[in-house]
Protein backbone atom coordinates (compact mmCIF):
# COMPACT_ATOMS: atom_id res chain seq x y z
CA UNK A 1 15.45 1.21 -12.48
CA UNK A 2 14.70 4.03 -14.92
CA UNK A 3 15.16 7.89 -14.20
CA UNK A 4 12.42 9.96 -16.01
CA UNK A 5 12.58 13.30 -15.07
CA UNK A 6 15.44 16.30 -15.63
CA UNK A 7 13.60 18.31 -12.39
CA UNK A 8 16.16 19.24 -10.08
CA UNK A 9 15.68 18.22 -6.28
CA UNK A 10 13.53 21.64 -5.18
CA UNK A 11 10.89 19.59 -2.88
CA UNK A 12 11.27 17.56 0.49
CA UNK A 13 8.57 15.00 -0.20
CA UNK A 14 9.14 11.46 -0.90
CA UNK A 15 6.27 9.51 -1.77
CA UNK A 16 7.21 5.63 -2.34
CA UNK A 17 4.83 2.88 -3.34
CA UNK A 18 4.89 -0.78 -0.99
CA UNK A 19 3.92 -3.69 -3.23
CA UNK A 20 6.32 -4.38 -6.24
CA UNK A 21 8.26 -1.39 -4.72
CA UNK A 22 9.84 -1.84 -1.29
CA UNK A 23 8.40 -5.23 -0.96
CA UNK A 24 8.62 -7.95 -3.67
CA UNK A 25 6.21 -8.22 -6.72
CA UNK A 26 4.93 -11.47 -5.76
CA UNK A 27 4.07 -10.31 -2.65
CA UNK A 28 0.35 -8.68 -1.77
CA UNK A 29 0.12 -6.77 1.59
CA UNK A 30 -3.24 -6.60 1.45
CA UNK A 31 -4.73 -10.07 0.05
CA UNK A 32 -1.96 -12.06 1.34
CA UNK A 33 -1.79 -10.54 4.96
CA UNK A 34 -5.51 -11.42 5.21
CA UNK A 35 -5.26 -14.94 4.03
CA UNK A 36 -2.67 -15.38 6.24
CA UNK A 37 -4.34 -14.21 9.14
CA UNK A 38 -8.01 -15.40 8.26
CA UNK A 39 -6.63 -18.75 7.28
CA UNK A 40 -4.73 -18.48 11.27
CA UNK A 41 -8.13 -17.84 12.65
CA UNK A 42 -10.70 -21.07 12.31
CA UNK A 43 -12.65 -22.43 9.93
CA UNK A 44 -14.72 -19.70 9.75
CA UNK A 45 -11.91 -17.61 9.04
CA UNK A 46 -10.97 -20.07 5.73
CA UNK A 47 -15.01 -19.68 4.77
CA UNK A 48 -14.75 -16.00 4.94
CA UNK A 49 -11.84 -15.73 2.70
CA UNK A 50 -13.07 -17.80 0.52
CA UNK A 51 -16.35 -16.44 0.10
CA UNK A 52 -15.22 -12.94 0.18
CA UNK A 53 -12.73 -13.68 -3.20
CA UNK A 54 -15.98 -15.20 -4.81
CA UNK A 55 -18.40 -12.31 -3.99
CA UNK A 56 -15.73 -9.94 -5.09
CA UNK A 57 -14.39 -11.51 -8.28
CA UNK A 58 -18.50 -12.26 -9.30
CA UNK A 59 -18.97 -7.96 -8.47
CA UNK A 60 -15.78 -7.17 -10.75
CA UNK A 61 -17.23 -9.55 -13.38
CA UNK A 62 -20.59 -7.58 -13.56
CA UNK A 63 -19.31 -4.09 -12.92
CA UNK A 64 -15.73 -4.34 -14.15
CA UNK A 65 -15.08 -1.78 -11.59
CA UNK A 66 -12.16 -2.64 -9.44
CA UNK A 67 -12.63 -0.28 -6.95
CA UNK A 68 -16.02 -1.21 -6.01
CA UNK A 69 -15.10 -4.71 -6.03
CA UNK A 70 -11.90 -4.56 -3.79
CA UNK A 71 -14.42 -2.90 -1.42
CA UNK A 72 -16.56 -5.53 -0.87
CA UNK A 73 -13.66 -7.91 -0.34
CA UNK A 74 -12.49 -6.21 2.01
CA UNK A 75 -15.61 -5.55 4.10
CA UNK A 76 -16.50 -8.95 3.94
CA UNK A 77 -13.01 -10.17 4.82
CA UNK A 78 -12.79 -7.86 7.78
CA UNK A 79 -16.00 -6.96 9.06
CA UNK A 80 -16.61 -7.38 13.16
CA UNK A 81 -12.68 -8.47 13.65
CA UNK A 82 -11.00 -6.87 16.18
CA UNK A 83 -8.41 -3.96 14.93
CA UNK A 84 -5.96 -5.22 18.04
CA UNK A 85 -6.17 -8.74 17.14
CA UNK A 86 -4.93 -7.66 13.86
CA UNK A 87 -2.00 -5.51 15.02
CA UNK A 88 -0.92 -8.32 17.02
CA UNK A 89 -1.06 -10.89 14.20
CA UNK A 90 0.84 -8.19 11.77
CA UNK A 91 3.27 -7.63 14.84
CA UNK A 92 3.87 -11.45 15.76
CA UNK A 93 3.95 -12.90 11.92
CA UNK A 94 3.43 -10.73 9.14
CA UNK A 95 6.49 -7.94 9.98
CA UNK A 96 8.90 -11.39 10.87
CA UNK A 97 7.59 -12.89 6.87
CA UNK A 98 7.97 -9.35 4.94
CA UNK A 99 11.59 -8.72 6.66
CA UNK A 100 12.75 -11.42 4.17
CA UNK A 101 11.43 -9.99 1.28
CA UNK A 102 12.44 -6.24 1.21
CA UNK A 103 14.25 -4.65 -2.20
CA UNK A 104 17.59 -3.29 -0.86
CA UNK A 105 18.04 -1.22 -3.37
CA UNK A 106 15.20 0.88 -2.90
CA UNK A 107 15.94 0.72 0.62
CA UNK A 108 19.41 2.30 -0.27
CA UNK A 109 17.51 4.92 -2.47
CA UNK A 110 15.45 6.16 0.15
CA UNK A 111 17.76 6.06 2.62
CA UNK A 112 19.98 8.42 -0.08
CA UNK A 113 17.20 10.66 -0.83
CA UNK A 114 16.69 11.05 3.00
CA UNK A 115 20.38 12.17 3.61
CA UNK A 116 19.51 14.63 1.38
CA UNK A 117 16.54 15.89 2.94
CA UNK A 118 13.86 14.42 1.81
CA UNK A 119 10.59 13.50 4.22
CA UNK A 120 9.76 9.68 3.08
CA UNK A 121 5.98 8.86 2.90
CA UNK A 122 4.61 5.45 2.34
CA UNK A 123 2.09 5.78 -0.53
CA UNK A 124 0.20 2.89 -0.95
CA UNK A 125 -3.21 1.09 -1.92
CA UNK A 126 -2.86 -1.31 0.55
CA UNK A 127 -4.09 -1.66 4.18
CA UNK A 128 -3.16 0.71 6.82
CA UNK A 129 -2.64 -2.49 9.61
CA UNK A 130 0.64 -4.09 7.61
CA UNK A 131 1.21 -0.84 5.64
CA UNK A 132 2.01 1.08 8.71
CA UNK A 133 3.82 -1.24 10.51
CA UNK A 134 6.05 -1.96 7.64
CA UNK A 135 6.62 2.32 7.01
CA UNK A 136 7.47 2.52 10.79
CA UNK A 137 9.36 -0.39 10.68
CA UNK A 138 11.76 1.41 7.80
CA UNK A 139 11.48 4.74 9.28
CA UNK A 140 9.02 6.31 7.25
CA UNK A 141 7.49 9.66 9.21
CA UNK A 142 3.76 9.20 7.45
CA UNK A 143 1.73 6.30 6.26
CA UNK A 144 -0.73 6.46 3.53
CA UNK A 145 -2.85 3.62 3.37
CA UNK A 146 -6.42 2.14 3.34
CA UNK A 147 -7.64 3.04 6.63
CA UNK A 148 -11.14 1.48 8.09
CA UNK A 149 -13.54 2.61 10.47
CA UNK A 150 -13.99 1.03 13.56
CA UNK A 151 -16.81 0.98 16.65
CA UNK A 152 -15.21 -0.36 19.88
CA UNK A 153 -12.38 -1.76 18.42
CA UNK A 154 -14.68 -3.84 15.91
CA UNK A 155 -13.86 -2.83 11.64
CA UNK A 156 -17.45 -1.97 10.21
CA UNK A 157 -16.15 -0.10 6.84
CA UNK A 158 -13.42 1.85 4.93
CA UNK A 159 -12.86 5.28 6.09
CA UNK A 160 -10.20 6.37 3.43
CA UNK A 161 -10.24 3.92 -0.11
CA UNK A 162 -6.31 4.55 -1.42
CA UNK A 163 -6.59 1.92 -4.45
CA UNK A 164 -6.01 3.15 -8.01
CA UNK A 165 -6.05 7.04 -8.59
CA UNK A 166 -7.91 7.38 -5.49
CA UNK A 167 -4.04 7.59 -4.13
CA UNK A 168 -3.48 10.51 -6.10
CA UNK A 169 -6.35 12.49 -5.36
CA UNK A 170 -5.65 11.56 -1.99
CA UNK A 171 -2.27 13.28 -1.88
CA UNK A 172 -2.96 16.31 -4.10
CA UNK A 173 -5.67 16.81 -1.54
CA UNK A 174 -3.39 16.55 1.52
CA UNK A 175 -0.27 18.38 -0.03
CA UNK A 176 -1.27 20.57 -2.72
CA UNK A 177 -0.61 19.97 -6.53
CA UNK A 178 2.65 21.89 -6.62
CA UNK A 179 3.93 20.67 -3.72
CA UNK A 180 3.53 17.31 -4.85
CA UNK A 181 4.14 18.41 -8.75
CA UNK A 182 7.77 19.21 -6.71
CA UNK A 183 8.15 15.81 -4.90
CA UNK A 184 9.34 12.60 -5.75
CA UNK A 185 7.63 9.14 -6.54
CA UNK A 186 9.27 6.03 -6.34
CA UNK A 187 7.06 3.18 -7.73
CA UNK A 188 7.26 -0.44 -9.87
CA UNK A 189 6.51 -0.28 -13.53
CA UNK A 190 3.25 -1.90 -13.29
CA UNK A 191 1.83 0.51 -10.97
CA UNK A 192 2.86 3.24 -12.84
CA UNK A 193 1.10 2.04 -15.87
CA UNK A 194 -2.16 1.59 -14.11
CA UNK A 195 -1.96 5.09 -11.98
CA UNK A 196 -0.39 7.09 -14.59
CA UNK A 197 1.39 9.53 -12.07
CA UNK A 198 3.80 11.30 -14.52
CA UNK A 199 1.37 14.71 -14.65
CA UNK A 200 1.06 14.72 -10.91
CA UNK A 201 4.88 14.16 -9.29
CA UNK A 202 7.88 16.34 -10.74
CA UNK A 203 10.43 13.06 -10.63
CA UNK A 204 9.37 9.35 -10.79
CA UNK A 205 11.66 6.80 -9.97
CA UNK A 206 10.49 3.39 -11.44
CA UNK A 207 11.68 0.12 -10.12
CA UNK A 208 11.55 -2.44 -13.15
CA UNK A 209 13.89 -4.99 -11.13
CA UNK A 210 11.76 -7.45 -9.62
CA UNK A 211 12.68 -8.10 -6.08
CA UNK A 212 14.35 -11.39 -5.13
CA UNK A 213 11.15 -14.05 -4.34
């Protein structure tokens, strides 16, 4: 874990990042909770996965825009399923399978930085259904996530789109730039390098221990 910042603690926010960060590396909260559930499903659900990570990956070959793509795979993967059916899968399996693969020593971190007064926030470009369980789970008071939209309980789209430096603007937008210029971000090394986050939070934190597989 690296320290990169001489800021003294003057804020009370504490954004940390989910995959790579408080869960392990090799671990996806957002791909790999829906293959688990769509692949619990049917048939159809294995078809829909399936087709949705060929749709996708043939969009980010033609547009090379990642954003866009992750979109449509996620649409496609989710579209008409019930929102309770997947709280109830996330509840019954997914919670039980991340438990085992949690990084202590973040845990630990946060748990330090909270003694000391600092709100935790989840921060994360991954789904709001395992997202927020997971951030209540560990006592987070706030949940940033992907959230959808839904029409009697049925997902038909994305409401809020958190991937990339969408989750920047996101929180700048919801905080202010000097609070969050004031706050602290703890994150793994290979988000940081995609996100770039050192002009937008005062201290960064990043976790360059992989977590235990």
């Amino acid at each position: 874990m690296a320290y990169l910042s001489n800021r003294t603690l003057r804020d009370r926010l504490l954004f940390v990042d989910l995959d790579g960060t408080i869960t392990a590396s090799n671990i996806n909260n957002t791909f790999d909770f829906l293959r688990s559930y769509l692949y619990s499903y049917d048939v159809l659900g294995v078809i829909r996965y399936s087709l949705s990570g060929l749709v996708s990956g043939f969009l980010f070959r033609l547009s090379k825009n990642g954003i866009i793509s992750r979109r449509f795979y996620l649409l496609l993967s989710l579209f008409g399923m019930r929102r309770e059916e997947l709280y109830e899968y996330a509840i019954k399996y997914w919670l039980k399978f991340i438990k085992n693969y949690l990084n202590k020593e973040v845990l630990d971190l946060i748990r330090k930085l909270r003694d000391q007064g600092y709100k935790p926030i989840l921060l994360t470009a991954s789904i709001e259904i395992p997202a927020c369980l997971i951030a209540k789970f560990l006592g987070f008071e706030e949940c940033i996530a992907t959230t959808f939209r839904y029409f009697k309980d049925l997902t038909v789209g994305i409401a809020e789109d958190t991937h990339g430096h969408l989750k920047l603007q996101i929180v700048i937008k919801r905080y202010g730039a000097d609070a969050v210029k004031r706050s602290i971000y703890i994150v793994d090394s290979e988000s940081a390098s995609v996100e770039h986050p050192y002009e937008f939070f005062g201290e960064i934190y990043i976790i360059d221990k992989r977590v235990n597989s």
